[in-house]
C-alpha atoms as a PDB file:
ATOM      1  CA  UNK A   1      32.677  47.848 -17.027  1.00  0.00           C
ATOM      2  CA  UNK A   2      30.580  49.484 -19.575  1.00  0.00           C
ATOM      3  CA  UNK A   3      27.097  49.306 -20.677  1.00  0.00           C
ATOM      4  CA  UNK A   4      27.968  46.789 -23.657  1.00  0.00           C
ATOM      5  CA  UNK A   5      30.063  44.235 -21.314  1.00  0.00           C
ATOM      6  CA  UNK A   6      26.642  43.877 -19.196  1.00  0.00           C
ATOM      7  CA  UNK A   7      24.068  40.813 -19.921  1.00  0.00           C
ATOM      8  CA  UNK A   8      21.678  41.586 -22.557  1.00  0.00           C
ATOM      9  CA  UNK A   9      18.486  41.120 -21.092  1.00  0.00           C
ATOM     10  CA  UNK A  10      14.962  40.325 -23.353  1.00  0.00           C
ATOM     11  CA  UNK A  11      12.119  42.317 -22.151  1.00  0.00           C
ATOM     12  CA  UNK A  12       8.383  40.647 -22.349  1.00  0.00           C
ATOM     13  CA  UNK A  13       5.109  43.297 -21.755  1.00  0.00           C
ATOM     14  CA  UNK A  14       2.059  42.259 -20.245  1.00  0.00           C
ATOM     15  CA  UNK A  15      -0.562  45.153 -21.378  1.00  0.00           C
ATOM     16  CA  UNK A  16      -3.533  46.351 -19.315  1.00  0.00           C
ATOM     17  CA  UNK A  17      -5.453  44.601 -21.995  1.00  0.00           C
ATOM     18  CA  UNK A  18      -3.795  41.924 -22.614  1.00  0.00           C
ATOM     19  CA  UNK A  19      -3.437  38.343 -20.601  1.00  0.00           C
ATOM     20  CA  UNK A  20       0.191  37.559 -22.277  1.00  0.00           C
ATOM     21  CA  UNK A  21       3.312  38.739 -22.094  1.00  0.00           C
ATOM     22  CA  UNK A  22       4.997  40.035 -25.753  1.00  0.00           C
ATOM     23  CA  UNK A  23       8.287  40.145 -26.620  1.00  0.00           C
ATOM     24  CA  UNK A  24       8.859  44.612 -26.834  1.00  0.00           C
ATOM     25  CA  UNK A  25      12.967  44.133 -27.144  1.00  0.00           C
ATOM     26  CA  UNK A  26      16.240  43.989 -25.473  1.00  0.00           C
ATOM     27  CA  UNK A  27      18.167  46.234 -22.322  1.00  0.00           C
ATOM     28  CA  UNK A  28      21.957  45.735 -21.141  1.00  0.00           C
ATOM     29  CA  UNK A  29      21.977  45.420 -16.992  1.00  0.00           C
ATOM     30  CA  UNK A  30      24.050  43.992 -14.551  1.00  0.00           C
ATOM     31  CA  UNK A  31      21.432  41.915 -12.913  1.00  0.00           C
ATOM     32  CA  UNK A  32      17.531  40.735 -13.390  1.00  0.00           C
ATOM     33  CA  UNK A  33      16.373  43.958 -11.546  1.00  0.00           C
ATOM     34  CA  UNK A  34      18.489  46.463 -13.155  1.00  0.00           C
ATOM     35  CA  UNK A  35      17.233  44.906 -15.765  1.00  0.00           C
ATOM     36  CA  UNK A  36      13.556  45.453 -14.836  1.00  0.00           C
ATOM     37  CA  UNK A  37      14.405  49.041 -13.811  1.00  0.00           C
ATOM     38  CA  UNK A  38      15.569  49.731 -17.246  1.00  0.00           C
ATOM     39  CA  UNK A  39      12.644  48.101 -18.878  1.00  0.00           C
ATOM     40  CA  UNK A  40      10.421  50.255 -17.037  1.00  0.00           C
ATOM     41  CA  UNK A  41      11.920  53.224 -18.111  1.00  0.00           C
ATOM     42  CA  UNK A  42      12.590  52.075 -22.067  1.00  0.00           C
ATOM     43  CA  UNK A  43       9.328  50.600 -22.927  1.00  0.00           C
ATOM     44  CA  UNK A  44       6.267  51.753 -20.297  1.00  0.00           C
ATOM     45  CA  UNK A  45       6.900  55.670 -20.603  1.00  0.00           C
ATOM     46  CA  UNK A  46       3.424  55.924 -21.307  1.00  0.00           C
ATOM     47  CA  UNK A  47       1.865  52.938 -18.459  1.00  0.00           C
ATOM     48  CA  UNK A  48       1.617  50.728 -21.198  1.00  0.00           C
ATOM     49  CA  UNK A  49       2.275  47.728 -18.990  1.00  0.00           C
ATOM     50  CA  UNK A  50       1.201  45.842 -15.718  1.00  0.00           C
ATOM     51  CA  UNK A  51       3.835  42.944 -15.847  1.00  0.00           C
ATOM     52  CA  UNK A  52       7.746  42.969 -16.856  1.00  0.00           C
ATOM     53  CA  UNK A  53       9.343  40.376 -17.508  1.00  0.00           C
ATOM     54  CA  UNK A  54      13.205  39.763 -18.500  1.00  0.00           C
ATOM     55  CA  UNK A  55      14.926  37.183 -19.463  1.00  0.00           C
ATOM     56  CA  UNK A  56      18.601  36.906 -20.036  1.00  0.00           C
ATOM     57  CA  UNK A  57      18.950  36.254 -24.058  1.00  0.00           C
ATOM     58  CA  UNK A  58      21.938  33.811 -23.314  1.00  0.00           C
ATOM     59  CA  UNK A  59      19.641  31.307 -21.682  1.00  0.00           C
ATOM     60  CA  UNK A  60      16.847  31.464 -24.316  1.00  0.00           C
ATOM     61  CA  UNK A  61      17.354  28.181 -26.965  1.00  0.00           C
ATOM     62  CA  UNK A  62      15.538  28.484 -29.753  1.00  0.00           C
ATOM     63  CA  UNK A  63      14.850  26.027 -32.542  1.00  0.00           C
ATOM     64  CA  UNK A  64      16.662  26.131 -35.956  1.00  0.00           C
ATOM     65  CA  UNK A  65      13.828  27.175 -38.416  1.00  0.00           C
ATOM     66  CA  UNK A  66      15.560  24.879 -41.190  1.00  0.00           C
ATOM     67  CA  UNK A  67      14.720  22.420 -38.953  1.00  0.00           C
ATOM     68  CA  UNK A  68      11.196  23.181 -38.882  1.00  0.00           C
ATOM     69  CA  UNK A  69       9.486  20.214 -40.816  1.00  0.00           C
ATOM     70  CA  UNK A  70      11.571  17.613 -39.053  1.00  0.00           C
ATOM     71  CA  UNK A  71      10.661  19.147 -35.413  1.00  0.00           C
ATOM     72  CA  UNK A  72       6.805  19.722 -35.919  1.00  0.00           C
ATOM     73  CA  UNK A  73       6.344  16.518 -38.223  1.00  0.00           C
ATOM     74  CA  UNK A  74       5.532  14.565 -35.090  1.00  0.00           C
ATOM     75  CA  UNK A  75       2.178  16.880 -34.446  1.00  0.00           C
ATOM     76  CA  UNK A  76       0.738  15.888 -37.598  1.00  0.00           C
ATOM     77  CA  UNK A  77       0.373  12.595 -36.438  1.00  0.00           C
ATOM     78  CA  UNK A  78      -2.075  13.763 -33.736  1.00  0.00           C
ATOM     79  CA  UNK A  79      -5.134  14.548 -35.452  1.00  0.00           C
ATOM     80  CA  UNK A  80      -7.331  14.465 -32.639  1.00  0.00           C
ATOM     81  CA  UNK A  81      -5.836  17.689 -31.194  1.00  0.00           C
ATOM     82  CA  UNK A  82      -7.008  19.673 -34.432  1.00  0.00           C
ATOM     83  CA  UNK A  83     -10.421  21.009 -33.235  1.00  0.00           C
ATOM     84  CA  UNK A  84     -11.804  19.522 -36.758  1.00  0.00           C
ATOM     85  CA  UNK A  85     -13.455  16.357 -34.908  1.00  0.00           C
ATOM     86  CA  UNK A  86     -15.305  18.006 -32.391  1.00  0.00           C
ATOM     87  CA  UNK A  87     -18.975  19.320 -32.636  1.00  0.00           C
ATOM     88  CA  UNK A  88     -19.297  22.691 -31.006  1.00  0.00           C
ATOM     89  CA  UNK A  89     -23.449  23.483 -29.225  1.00  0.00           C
ATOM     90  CA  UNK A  90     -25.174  25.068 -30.835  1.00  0.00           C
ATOM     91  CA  UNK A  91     -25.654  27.322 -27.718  1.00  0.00           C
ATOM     92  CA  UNK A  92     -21.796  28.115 -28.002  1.00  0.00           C
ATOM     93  CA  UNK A  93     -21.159  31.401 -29.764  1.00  0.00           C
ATOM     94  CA  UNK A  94     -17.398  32.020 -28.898  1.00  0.00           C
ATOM     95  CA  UNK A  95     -14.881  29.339 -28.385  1.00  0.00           C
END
């Protein structure tokens, strides 16, 4: 089997930094930690990370973005969650 039959795998970075994970790209392994493995050695040469995560790209679904105004059309309706209504202390200097 060679390294193009294998699962594609998408690789997520959690920085020292940083509290979320971001997308940093895509390794070929036969399992979730080969895949890992591989991610460690592609994209933290340089201990740029504290958390891997991969996820195999066949079971991510992601939305059509022609689709867009028909799938986030419902949200408008929801004013209340727009932070717009709310008064903020003035005590509070960083939301």
């Amino acid at each position: 089997m060679s390294a193009t039959q294998w699962p594609l795998y998408e690789v997520f970075i959690r920085s020292k930094g940083g509290l979320d994970h971001k997308h940093v790209g895509s390794v070929h392994a036969t399992d979730a930690n080969m895949a890992i493995e591989h991610a460690r050695d592609v994209y933290t040469r340089r201990m740029e990370g504290v958390s891997i995560w991969v996820v195999p790209s066949a079971s991510i679904v992601a939305s059509d973005p022609q689709e867009a105004g028909s799938l986030f059309e419902p949200a408008r309706d929801k004013v209340y969650r727009h932070p717009t209504f709310y008064e903020i202390p003035e005590e509070v200097k960083n939301l």
